[in-house]
PDB file of N, CA and C in Angstrom:
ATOM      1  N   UNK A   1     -64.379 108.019  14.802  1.00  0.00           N
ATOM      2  CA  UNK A   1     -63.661 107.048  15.587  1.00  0.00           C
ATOM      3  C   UNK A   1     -64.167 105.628  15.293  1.00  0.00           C
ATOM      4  N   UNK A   2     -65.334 105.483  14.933  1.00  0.00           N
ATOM      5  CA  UNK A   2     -66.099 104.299  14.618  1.00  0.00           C
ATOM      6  C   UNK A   2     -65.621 103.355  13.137  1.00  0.00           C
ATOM      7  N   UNK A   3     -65.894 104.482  12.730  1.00  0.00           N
ATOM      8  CA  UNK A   3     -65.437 104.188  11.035  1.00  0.00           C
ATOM      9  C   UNK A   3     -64.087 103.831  11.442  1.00  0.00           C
ATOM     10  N   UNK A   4     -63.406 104.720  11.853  1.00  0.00           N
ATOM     11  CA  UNK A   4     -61.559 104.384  11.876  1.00  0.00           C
ATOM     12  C   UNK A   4     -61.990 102.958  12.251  1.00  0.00           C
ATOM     13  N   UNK A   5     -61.745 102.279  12.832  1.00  0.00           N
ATOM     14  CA  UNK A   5     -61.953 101.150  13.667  1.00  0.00           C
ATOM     15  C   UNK A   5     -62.216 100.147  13.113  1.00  0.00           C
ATOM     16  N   UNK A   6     -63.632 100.628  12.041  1.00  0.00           N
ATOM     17  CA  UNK A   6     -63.974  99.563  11.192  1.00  0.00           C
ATOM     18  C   UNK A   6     -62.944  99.323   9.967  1.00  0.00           C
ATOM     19  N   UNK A   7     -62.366 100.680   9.812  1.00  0.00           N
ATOM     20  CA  UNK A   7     -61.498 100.845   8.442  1.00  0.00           C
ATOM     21  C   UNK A   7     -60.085  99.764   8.857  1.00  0.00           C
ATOM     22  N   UNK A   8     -60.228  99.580  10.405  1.00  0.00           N
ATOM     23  CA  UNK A   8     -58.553  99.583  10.585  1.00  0.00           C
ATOM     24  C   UNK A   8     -58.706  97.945  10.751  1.00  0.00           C
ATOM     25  N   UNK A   9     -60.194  97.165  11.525  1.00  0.00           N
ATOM     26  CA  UNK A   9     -60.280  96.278  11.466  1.00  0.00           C
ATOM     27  C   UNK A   9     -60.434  95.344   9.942  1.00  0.00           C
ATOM     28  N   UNK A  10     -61.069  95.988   9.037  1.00  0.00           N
ATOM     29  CA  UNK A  10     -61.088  95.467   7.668  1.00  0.00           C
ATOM     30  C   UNK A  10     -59.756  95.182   6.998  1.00  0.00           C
ATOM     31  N   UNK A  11     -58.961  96.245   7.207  1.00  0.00           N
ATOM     32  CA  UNK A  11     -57.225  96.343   6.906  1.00  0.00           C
ATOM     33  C   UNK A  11     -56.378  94.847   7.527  1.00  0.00           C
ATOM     34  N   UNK A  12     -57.045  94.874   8.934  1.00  0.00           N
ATOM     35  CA  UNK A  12     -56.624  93.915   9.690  1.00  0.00           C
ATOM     36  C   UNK A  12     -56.458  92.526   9.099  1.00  0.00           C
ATOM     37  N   UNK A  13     -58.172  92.211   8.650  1.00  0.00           N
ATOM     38  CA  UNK A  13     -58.735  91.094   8.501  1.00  0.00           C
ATOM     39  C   UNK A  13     -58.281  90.806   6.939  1.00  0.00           C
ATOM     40  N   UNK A  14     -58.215  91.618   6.267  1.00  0.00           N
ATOM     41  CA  UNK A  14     -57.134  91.373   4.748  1.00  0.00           C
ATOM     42  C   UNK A  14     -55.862  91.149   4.682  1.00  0.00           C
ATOM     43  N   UNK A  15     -54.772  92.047   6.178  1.00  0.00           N
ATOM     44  CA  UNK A  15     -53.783  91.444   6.202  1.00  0.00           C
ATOM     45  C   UNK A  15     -53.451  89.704   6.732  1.00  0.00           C
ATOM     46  N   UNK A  16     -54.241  89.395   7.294  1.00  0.00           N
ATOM     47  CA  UNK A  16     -54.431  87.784   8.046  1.00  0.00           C
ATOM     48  C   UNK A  16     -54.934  86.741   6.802  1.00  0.00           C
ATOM     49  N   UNK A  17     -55.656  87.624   6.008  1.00  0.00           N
ATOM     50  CA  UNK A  17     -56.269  86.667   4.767  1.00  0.00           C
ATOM     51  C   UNK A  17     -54.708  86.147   3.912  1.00  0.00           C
ATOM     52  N   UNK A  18     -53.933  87.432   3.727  1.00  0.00           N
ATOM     53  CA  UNK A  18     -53.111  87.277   2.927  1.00  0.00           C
ATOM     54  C   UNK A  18     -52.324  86.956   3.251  1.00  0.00           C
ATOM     55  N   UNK A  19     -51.586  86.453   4.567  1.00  0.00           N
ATOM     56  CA  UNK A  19     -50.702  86.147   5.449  1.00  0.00           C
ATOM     57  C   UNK A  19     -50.748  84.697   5.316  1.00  0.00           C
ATOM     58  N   UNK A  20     -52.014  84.210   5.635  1.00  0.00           N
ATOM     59  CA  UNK A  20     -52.548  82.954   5.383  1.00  0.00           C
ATOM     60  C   UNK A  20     -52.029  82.044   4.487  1.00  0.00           C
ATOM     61  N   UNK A  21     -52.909  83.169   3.175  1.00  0.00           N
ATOM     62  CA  UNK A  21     -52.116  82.981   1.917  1.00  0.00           C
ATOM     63  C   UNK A  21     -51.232  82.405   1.553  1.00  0.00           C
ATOM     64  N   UNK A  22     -50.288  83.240   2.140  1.00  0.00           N
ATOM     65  CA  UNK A  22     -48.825  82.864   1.863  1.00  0.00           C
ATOM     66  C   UNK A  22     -48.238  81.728   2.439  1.00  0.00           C
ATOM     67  N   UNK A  23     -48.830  81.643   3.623  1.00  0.00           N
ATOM     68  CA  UNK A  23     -47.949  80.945   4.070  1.00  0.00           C
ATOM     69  C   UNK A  23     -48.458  79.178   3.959  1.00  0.00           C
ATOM     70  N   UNK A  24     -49.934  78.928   2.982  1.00  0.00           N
ATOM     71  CA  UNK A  24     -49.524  77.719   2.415  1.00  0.00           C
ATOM     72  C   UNK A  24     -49.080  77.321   1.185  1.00  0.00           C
ATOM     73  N   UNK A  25     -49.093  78.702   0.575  1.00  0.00           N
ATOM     74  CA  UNK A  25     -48.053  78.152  -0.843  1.00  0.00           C
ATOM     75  C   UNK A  25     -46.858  77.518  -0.774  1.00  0.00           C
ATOM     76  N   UNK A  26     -47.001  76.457  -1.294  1.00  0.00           N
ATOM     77  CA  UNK A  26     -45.314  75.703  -0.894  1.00  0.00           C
ATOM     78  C   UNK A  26     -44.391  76.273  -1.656  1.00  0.00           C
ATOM     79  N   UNK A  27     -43.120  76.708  -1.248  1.00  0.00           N
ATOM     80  CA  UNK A  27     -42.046  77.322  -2.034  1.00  0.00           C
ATOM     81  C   UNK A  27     -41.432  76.272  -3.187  1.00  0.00           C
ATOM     82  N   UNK A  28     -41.610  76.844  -4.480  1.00  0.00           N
ATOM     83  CA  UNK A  28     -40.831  75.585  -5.482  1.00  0.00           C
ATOM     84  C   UNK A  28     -39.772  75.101  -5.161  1.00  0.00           C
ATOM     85  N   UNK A  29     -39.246  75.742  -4.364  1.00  0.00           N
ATOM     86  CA  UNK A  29     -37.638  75.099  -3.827  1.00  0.00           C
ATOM     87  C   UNK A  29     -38.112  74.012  -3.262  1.00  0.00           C
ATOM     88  N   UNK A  30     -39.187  74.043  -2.189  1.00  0.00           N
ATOM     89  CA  UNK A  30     -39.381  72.229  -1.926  1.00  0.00           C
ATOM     90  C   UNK A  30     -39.395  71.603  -2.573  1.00  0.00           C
ATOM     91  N   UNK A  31     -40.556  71.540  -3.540  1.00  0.00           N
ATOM     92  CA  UNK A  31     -41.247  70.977  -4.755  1.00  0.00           C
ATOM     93  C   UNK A  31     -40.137  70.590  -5.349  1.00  0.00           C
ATOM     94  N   UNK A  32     -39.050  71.044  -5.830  1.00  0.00           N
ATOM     95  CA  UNK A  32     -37.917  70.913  -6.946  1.00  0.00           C
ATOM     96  C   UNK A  32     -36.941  70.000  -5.907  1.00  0.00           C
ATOM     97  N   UNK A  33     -36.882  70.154  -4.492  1.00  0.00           N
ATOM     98  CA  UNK A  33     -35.959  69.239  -3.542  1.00  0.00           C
ATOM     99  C   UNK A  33     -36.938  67.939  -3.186  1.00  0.00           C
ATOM    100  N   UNK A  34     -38.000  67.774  -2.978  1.00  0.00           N
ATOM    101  CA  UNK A  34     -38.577  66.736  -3.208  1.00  0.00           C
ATOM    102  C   UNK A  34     -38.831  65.749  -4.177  1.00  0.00           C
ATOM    103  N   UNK A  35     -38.756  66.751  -5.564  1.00  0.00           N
ATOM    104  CA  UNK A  35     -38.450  65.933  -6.673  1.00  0.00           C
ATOM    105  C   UNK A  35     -36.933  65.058  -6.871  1.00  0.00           C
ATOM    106  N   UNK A  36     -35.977  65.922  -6.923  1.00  0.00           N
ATOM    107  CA  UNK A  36     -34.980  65.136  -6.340  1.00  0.00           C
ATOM    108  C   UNK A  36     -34.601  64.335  -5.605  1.00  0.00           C
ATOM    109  N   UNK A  37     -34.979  64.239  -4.541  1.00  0.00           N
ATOM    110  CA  UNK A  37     -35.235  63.401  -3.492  1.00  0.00           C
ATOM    111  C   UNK A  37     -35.793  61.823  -4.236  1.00  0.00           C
ATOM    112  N   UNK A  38     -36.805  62.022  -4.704  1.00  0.00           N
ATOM    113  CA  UNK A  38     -37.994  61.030  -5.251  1.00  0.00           C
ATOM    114  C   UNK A  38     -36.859  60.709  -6.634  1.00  0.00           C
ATOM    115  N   UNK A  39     -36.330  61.636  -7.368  1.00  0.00           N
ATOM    116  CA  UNK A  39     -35.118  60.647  -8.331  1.00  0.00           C
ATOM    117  C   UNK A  39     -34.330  60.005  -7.830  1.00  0.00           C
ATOM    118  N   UNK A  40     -33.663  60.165  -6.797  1.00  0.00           N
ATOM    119  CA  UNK A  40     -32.258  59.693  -6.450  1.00  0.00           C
ATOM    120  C   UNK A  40     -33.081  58.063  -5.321  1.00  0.00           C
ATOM    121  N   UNK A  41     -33.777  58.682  -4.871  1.00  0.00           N
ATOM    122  CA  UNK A  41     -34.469  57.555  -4.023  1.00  0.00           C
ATOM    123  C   UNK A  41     -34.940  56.134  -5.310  1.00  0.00           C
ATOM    124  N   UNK A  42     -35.285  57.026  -6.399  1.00  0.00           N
ATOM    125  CA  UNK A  42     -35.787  55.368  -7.492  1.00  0.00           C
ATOM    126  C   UNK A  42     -34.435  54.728  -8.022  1.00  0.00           C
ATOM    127  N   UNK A  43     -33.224  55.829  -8.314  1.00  0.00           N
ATOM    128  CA  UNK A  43     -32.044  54.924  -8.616  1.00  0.00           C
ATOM    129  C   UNK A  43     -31.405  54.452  -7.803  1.00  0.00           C
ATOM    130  N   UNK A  44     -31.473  54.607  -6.225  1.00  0.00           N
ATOM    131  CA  UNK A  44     -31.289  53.980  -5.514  1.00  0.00           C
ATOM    132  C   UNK A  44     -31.501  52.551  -5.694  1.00  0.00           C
ATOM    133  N   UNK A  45     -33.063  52.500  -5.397  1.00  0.00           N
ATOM    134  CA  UNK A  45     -33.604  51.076  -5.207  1.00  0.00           C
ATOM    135  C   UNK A  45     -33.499  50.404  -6.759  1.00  0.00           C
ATOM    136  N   UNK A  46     -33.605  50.712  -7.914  1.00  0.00           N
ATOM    137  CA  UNK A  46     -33.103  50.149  -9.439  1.00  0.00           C
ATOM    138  C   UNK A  46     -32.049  49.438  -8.869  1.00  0.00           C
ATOM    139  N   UNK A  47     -30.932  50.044  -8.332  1.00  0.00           N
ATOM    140  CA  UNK A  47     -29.656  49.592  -7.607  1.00  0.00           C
ATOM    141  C   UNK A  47     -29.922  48.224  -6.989  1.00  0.00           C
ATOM    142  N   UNK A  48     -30.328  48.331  -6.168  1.00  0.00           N
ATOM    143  CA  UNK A  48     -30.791  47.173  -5.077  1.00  0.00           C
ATOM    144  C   UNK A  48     -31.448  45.981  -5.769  1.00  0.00           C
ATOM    145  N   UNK A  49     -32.787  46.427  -6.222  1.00  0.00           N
ATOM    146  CA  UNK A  49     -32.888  45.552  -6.946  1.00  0.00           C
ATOM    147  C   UNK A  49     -32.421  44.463  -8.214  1.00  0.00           C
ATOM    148  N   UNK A  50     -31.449  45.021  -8.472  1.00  0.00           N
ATOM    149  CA  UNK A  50     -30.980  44.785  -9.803  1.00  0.00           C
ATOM    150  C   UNK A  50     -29.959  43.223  -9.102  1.00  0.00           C
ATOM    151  N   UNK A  51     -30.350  42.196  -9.481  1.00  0.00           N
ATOM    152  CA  UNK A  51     -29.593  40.868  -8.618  1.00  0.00           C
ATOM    153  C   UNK A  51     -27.955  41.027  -9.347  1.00  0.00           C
ATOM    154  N   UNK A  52     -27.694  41.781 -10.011  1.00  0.00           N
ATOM    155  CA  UNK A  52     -26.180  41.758 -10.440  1.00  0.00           C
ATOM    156  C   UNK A  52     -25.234  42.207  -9.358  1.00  0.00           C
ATOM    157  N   UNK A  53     -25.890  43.324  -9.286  1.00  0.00           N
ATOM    158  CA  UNK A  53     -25.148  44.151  -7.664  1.00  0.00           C
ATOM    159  C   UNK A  53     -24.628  43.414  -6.590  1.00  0.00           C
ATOM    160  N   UNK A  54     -23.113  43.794  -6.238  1.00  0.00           N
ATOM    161  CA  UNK A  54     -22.617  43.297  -5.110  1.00  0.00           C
ATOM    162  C   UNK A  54     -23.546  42.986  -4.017  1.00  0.00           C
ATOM    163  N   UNK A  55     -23.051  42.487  -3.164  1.00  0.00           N
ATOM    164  CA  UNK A  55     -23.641  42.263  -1.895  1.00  0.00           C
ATOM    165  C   UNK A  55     -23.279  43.885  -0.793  1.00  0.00           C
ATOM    166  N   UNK A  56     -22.345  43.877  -0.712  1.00  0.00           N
ATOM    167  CA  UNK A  56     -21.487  45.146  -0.443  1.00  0.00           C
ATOM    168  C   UNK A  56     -21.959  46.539  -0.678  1.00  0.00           C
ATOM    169  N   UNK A  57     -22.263  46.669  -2.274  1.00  0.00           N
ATOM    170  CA  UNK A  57     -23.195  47.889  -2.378  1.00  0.00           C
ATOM    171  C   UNK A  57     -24.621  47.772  -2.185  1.00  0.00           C
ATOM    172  N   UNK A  58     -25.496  46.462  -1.779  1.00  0.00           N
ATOM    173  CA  UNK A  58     -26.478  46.639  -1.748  1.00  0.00           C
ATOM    174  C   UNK A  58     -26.686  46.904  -0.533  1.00  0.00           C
ATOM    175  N   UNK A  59     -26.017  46.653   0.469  1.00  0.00           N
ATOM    176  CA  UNK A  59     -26.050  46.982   1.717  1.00  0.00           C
ATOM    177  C   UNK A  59     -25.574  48.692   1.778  1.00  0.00           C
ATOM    178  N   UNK A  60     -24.932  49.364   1.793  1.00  0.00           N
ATOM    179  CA  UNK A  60     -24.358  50.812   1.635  1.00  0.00           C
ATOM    180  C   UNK A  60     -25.441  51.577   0.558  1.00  0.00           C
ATOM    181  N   UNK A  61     -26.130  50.753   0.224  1.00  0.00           N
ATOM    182  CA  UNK A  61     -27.279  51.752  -0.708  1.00  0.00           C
ATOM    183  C   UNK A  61     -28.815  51.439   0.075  1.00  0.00           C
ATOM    184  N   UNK A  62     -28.779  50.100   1.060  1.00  0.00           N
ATOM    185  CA  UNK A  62     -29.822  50.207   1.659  1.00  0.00           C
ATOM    186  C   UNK A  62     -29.731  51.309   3.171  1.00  0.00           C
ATOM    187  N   UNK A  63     -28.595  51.525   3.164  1.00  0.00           N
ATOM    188  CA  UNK A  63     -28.529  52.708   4.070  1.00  0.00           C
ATOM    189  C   UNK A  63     -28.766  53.928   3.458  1.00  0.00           C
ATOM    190  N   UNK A  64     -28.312  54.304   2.197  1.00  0.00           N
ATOM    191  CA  UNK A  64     -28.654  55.421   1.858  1.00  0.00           C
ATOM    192  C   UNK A  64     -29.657  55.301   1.379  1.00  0.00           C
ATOM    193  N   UNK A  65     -30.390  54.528   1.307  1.00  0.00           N
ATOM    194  CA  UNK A  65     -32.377  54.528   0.848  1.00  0.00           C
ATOM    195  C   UNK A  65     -33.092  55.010   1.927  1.00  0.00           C
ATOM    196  N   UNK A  66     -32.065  54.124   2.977  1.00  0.00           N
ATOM    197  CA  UNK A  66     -32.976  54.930   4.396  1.00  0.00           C
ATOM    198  C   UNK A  66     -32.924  56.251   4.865  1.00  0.00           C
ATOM    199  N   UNK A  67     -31.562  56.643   4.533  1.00  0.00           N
ATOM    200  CA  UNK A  67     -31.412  58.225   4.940  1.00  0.00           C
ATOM    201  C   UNK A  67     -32.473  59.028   3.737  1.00  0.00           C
ATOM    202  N   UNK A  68     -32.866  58.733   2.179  1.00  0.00           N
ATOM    203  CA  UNK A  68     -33.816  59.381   1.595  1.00  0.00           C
ATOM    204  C   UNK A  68     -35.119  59.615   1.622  1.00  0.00           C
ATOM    205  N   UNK A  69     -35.389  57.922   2.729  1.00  0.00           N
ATOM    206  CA  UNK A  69     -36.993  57.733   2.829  1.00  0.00           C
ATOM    207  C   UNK A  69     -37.009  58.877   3.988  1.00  0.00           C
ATOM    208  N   UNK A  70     -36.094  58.934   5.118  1.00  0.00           N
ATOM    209  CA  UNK A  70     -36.084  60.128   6.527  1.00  0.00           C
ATOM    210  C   UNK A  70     -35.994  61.138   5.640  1.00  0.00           C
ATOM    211  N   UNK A  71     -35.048  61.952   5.096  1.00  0.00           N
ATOM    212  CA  UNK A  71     -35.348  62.898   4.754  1.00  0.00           C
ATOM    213  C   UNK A  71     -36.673  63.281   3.321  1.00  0.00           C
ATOM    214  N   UNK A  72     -36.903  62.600   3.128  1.00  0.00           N
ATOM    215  CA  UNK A  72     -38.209  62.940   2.240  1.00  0.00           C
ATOM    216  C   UNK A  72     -39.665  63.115   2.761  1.00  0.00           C
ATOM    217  N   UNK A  73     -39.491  62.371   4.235  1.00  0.00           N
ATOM    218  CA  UNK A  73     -40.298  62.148   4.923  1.00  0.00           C
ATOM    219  C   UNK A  73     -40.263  63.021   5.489  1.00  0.00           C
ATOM    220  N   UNK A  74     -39.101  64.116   6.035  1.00  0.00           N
ATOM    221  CA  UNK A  74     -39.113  65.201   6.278  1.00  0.00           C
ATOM    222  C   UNK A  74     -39.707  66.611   5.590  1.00  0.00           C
ATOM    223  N   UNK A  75     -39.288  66.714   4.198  1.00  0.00           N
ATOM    224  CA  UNK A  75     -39.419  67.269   3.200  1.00  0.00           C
ATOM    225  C   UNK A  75     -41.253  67.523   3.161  1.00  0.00           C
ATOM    226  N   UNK A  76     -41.818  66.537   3.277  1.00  0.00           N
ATOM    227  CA  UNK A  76     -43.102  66.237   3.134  1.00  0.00           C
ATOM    228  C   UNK A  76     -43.777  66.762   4.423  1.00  0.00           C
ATOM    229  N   UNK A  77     -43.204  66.260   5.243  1.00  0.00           N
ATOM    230  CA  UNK A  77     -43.685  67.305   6.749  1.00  0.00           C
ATOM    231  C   UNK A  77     -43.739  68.724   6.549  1.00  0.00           C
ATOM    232  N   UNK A  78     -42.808  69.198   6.097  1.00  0.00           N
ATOM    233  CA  UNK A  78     -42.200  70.480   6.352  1.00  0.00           C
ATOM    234  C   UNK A  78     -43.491  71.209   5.113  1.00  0.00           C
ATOM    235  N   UNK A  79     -43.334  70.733   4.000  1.00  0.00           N
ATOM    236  CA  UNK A  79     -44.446  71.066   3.074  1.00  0.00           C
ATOM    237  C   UNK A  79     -45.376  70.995   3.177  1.00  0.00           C
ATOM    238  N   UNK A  80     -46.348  69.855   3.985  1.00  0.00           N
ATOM    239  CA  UNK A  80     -47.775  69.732   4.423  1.00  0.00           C
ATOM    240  C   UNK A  80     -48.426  70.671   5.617  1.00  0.00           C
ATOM    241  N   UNK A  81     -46.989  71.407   6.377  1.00  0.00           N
ATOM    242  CA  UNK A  81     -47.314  72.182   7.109  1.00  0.00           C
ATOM    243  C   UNK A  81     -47.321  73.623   6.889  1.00  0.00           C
ATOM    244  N   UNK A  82     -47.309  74.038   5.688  1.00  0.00           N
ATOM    245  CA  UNK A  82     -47.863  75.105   4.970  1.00  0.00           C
ATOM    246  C   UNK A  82     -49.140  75.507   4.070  1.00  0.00           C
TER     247      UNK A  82
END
């Protein structure tokens, strides 16, 4: 009964190791959506910056810079918490 116990707690303590494990490997699917994120966010701002650009699109691209910096900023949460 002793041994069981110890056998079942050791089992235990390897399944929690490996559980662990897992669960801070970040899935490449972030990694590969964060990368994206981080492209579309630099041609964004190339955009903006670039003094040729309307007035019009620089405004409608400084909104969508902001929706990339929130969601990347998300992205990064969601990944640091693994």
């Amino acid at each position: 009964s002793a041994a069981e116990i110890s056998r079942l707690r050791a089992a235990a303590e390897k399944a929690v190791a490996a559980a662990s494990a897992a669960a801070k490997a970040q899935p490449p699917v972030a990694t590969d959506e964060i990368a994206r994120v981080q492209s579309r966010l630099a041609e964004v701002v190339a955009i903006i910056d670039d003094p040729t650009t309307e007035l019009s699109v620089v405004i409608r691209k400084n909104v969508e810079k902001l929706e990339l910096e929130a969601y990347l900023k998300g992205l990064k949460y969601i990944a640091d918490r693994r």
